[in-house]
PDB file of N, CA and C in Angstrom:
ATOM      1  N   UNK A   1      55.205  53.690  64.671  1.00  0.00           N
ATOM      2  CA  UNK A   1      54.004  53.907  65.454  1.00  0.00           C
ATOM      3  C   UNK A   1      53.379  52.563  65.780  1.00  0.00           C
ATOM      4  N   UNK A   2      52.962  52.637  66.906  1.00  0.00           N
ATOM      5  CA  UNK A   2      52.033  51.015  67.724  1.00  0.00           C
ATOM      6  C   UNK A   2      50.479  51.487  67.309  1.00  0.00           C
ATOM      7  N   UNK A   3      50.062  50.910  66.511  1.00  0.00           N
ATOM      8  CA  UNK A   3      48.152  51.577  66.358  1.00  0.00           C
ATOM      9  C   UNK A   3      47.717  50.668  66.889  1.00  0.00           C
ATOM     10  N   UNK A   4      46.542  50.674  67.510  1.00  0.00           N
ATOM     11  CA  UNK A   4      45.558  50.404  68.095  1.00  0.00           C
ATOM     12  C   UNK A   4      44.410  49.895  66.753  1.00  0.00           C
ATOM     13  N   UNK A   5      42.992  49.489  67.709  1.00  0.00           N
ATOM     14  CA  UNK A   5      41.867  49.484  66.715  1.00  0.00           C
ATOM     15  C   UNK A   5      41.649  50.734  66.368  1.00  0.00           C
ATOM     16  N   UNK A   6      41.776  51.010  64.984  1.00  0.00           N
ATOM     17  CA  UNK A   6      41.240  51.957  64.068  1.00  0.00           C
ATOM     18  C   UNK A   6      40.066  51.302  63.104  1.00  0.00           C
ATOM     19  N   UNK A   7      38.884  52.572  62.803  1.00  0.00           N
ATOM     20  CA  UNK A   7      38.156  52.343  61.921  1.00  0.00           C
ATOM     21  C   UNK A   7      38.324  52.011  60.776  1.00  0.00           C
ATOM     22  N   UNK A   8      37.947  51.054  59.929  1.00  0.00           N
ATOM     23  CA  UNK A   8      38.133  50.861  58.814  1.00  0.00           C
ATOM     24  C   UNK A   8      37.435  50.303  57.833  1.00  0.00           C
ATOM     25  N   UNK A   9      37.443  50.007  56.933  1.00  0.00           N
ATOM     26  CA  UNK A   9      36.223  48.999  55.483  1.00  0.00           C
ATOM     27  C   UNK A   9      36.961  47.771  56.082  1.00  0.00           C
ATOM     28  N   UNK A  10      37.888  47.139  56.891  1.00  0.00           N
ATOM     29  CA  UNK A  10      38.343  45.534  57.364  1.00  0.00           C
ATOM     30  C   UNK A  10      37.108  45.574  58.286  1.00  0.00           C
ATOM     31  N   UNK A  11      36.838  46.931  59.493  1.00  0.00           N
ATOM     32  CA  UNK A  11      35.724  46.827  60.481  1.00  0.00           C
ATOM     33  C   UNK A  11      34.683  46.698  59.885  1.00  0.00           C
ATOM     34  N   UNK A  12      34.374  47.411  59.109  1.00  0.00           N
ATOM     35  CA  UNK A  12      32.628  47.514  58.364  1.00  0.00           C
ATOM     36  C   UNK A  12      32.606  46.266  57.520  1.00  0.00           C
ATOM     37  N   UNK A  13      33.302  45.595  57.084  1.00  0.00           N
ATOM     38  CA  UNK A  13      32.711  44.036  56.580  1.00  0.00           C
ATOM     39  C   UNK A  13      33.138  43.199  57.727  1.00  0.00           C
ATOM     40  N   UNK A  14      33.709  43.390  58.626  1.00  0.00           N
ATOM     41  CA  UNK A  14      33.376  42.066  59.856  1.00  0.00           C
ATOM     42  C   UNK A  14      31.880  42.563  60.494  1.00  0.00           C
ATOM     43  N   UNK A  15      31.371  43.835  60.456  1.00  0.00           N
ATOM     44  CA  UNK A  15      30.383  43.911  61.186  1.00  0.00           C
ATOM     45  C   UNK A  15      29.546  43.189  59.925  1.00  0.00           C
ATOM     46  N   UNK A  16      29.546  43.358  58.694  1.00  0.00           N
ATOM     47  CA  UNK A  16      28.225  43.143  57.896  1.00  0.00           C
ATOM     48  C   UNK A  16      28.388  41.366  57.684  1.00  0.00           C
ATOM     49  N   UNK A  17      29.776  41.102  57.935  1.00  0.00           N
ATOM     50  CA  UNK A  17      29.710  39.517  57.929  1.00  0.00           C
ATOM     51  C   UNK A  17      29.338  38.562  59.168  1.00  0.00           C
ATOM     52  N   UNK A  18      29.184  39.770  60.497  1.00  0.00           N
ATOM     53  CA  UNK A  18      28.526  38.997  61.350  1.00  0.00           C
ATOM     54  C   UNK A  18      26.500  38.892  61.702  1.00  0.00           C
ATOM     55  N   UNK A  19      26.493  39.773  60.727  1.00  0.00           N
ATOM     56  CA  UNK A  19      24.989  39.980  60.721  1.00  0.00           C
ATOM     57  C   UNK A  19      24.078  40.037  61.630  1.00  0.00           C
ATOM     58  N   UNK A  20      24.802  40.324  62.684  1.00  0.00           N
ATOM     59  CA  UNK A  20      24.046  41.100  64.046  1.00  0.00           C
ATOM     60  C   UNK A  20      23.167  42.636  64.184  1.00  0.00           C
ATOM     61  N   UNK A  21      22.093  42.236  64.319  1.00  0.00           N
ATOM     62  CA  UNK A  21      21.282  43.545  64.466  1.00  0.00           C
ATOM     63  C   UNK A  21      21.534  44.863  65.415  1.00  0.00           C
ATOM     64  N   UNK A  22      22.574  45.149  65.070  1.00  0.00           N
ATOM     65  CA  UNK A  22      23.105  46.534  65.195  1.00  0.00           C
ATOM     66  C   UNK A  22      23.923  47.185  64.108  1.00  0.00           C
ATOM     67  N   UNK A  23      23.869  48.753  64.788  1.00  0.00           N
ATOM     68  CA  UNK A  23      24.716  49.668  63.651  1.00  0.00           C
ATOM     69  C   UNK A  23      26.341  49.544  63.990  1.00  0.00           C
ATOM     70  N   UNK A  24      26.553  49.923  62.910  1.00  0.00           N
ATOM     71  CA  UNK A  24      28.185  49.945  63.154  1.00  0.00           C
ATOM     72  C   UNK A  24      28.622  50.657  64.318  1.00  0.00           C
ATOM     73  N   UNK A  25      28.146  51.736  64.670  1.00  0.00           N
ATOM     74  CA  UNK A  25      28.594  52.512  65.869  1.00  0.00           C
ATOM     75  C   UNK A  25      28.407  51.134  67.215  1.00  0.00           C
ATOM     76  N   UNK A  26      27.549  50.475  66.783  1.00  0.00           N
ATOM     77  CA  UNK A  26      27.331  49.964  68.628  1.00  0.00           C
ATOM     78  C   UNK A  26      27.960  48.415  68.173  1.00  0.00           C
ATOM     79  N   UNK A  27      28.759  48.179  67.308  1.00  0.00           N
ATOM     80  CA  UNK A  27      29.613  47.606  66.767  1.00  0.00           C
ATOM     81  C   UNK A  27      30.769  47.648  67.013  1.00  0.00           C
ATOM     82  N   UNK A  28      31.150  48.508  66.669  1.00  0.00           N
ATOM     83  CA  UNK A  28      32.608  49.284  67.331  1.00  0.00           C
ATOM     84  C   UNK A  28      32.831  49.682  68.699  1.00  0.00           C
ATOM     85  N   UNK A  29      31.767  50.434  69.117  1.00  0.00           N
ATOM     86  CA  UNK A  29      31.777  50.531  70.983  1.00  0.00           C
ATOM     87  C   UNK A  29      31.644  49.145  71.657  1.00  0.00           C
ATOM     88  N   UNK A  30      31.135  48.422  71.225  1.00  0.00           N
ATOM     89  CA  UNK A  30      31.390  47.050  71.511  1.00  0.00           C
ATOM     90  C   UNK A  30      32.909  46.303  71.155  1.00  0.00           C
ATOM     91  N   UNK A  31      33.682  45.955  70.356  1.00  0.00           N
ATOM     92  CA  UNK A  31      34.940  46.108  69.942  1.00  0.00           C
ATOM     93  C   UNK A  31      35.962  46.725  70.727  1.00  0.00           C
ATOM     94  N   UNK A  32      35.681  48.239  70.917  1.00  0.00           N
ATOM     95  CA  UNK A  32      36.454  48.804  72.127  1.00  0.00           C
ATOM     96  C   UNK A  32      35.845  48.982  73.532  1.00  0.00           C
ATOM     97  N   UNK A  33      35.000  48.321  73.697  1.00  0.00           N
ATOM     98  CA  UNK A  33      34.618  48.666  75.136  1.00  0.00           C
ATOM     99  C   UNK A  33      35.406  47.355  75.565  1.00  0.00           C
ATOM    100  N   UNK A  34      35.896  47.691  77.198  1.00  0.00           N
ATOM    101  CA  UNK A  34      36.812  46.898  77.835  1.00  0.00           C
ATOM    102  C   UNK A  34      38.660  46.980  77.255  1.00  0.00           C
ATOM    103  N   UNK A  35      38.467  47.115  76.058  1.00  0.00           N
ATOM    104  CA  UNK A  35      39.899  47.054  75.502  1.00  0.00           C
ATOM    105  C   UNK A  35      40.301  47.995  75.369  1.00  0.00           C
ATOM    106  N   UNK A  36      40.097  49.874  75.150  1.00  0.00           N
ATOM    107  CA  UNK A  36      40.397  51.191  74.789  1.00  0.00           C
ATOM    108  C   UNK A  36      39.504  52.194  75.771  1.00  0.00           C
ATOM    109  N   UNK A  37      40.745  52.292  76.875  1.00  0.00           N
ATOM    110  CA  UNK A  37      40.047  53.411  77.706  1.00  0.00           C
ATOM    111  C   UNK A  37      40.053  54.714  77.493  1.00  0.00           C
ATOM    112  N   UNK A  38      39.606  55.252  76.317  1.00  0.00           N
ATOM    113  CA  UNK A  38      38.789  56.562  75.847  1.00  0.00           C
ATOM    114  C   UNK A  38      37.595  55.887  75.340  1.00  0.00           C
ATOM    115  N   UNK A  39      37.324  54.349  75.471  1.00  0.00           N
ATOM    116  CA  UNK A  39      36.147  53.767  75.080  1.00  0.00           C
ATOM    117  C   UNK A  39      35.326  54.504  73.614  1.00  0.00           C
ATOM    118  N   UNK A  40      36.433  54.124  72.528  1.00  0.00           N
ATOM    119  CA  UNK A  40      36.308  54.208  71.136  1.00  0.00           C
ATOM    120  C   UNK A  40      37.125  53.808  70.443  1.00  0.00           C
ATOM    121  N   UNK A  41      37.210  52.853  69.451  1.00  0.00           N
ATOM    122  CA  UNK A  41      38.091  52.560  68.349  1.00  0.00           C
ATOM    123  C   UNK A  41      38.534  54.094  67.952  1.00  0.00           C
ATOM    124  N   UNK A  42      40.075  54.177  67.248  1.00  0.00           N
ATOM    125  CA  UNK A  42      40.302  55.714  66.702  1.00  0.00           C
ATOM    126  C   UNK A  42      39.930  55.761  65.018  1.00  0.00           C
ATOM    127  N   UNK A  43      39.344  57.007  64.414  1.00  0.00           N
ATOM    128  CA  UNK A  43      39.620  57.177  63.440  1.00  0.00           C
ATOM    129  C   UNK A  43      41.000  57.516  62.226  1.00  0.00           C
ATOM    130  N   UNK A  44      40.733  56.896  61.236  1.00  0.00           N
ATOM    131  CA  UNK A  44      41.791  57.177  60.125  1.00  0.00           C
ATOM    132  C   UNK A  44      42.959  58.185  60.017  1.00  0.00           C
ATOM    133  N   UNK A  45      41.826  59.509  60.705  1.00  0.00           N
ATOM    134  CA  UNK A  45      42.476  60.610  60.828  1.00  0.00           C
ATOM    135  C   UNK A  45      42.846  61.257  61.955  1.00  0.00           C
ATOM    136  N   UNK A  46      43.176  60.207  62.431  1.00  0.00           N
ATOM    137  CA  UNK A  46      43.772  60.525  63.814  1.00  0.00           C
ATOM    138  C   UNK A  46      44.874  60.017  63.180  1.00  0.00           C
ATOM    139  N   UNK A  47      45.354  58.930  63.188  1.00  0.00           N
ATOM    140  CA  UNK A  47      46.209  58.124  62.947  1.00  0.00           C
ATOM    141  C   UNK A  47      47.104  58.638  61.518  1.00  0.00           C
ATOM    142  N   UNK A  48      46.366  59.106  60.781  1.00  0.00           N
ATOM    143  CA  UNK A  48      46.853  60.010  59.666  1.00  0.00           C
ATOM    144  C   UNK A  48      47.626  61.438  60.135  1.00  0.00           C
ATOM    145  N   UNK A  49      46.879  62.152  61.305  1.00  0.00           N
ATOM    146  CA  UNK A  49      47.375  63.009  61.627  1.00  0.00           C
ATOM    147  C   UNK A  49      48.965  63.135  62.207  1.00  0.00           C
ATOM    148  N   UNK A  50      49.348  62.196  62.919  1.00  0.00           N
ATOM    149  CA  UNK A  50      50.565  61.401  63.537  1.00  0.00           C
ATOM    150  C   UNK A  50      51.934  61.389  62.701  1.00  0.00           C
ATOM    151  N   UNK A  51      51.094  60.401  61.762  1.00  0.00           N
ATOM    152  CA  UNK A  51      51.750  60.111  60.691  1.00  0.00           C
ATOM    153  C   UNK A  51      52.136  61.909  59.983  1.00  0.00           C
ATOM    154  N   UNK A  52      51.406  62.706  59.597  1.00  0.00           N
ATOM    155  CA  UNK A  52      52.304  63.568  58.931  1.00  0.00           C
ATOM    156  C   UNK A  52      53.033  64.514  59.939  1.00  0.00           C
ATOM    157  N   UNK A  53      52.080  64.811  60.961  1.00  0.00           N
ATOM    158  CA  UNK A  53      53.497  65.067  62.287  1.00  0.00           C
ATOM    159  C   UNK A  53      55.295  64.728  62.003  1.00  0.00           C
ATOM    160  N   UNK A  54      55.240  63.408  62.020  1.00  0.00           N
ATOM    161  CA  UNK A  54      56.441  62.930  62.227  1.00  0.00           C
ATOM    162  C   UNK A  54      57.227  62.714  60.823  1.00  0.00           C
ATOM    163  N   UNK A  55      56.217  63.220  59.575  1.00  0.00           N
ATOM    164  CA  UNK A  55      56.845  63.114  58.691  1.00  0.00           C
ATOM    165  C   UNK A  55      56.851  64.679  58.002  1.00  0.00           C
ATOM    166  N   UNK A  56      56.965  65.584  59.389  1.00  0.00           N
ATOM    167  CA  UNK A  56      56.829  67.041  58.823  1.00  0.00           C
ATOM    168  C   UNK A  56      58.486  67.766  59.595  1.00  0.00           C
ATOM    169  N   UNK A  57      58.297  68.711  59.626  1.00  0.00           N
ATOM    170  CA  UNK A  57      59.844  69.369  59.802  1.00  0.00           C
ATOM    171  C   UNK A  57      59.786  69.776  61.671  1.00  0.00           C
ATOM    172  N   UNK A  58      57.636  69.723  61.831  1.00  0.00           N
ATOM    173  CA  UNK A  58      57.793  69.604  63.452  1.00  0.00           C
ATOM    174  C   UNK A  58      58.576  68.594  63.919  1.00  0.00           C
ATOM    175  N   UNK A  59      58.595  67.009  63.464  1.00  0.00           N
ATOM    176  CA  UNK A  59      58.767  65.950  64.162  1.00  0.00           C
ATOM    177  C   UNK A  59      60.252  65.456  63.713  1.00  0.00           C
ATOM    178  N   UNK A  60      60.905  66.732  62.463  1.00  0.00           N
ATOM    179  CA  UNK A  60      62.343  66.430  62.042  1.00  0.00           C
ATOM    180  C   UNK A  60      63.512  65.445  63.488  1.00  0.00           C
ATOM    181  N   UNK A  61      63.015  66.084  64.571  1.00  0.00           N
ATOM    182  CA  UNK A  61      64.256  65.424  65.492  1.00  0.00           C
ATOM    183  C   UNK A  61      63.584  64.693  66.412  1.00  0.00           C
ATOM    184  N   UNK A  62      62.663  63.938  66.116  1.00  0.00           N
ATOM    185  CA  UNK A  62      62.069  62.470  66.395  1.00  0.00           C
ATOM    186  C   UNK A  62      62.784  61.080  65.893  1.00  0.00           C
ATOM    187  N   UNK A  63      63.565  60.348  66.837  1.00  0.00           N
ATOM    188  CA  UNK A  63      63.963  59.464  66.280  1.00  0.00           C
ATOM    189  C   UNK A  63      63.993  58.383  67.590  1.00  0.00           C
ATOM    190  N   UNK A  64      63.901  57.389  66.828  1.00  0.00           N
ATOM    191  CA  UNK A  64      63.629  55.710  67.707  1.00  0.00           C
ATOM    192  C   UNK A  64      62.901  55.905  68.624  1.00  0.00           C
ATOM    193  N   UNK A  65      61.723  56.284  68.621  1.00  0.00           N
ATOM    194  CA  UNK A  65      61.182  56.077  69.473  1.00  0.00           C
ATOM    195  C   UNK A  65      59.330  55.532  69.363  1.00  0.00           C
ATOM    196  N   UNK A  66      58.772  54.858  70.284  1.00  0.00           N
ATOM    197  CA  UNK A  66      57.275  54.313  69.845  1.00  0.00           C
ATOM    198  C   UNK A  66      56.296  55.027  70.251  1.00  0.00           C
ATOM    199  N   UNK A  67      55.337  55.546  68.981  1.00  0.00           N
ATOM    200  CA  UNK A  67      54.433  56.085  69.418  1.00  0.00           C
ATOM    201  C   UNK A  67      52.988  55.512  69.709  1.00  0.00           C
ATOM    202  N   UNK A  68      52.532  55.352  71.107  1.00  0.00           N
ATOM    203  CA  UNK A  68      51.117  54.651  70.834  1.00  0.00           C
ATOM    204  C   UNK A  68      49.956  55.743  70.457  1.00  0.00           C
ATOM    205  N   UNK A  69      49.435  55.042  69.202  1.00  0.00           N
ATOM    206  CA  UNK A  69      48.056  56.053  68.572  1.00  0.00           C
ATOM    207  C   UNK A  69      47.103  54.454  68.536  1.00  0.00           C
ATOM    208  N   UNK A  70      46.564  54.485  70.323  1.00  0.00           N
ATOM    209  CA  UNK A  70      45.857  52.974  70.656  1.00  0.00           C
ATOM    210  C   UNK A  70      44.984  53.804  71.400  1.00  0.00           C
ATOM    211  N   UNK A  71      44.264  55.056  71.444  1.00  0.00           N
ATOM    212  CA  UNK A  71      43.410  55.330  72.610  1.00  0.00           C
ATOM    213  C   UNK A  71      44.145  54.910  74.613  1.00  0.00           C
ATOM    214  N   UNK A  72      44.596  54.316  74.361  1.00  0.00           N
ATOM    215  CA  UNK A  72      45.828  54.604  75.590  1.00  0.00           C
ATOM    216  C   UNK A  72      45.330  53.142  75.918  1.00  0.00           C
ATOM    217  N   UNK A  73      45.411  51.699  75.244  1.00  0.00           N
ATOM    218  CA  UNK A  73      45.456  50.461  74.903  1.00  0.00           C
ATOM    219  C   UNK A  73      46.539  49.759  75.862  1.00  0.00           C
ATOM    220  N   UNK A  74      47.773  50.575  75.352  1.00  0.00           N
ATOM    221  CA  UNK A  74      48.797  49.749  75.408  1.00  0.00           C
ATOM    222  C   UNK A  74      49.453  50.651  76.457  1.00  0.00           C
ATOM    223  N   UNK A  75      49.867  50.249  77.931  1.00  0.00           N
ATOM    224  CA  UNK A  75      50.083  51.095  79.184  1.00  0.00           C
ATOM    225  C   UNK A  75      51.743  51.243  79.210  1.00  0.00           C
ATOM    226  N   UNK A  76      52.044  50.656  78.208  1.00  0.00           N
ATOM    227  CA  UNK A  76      53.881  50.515  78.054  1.00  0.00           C
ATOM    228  C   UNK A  76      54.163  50.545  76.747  1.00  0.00           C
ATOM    229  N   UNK A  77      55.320  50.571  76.040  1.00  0.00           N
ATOM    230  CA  UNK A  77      56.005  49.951  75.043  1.00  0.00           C
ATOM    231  C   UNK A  77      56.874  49.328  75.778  1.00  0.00           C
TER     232      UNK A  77
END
């Protein structure tokens, strides 16, 4: 899988180490605005969700191939 910006505790201490007076939300929409046209970083469980997809008996005859879980980031592999 190709991931994209996902939420994470790496995001929430760059926001608290830049000490800019905003919340994390307008932190992150900032982060993905311009770069992720669903204009949102993805959550954990998105990206979690994928992941057991392809590691379930749906996604048994999935092979070599790239999945983007980037909010639609990346216009190719």
């Amino acid at each position: 899988m190709l991931v994209g910006l996902i939420e994470s505790d790496q995001w929430v201490r760059r926001h608290k180490a830049a000490g800019k007076d905003q919340t994390f939300e307008q932190f992150a929409a900032g982060m993905a605005k311009g770069r992720i046209p669903l204009g949102r970083m993805g959550k954990a469980e998105e990206f979690a969700r994928m992941a057991c997809f392809l590691c379930s008996d749906a996604g048994s005859f999935i092979t070599g191939v790239a999945i983007n879980v980037d909010g639609g980031a990346s216009p190719v592999v």
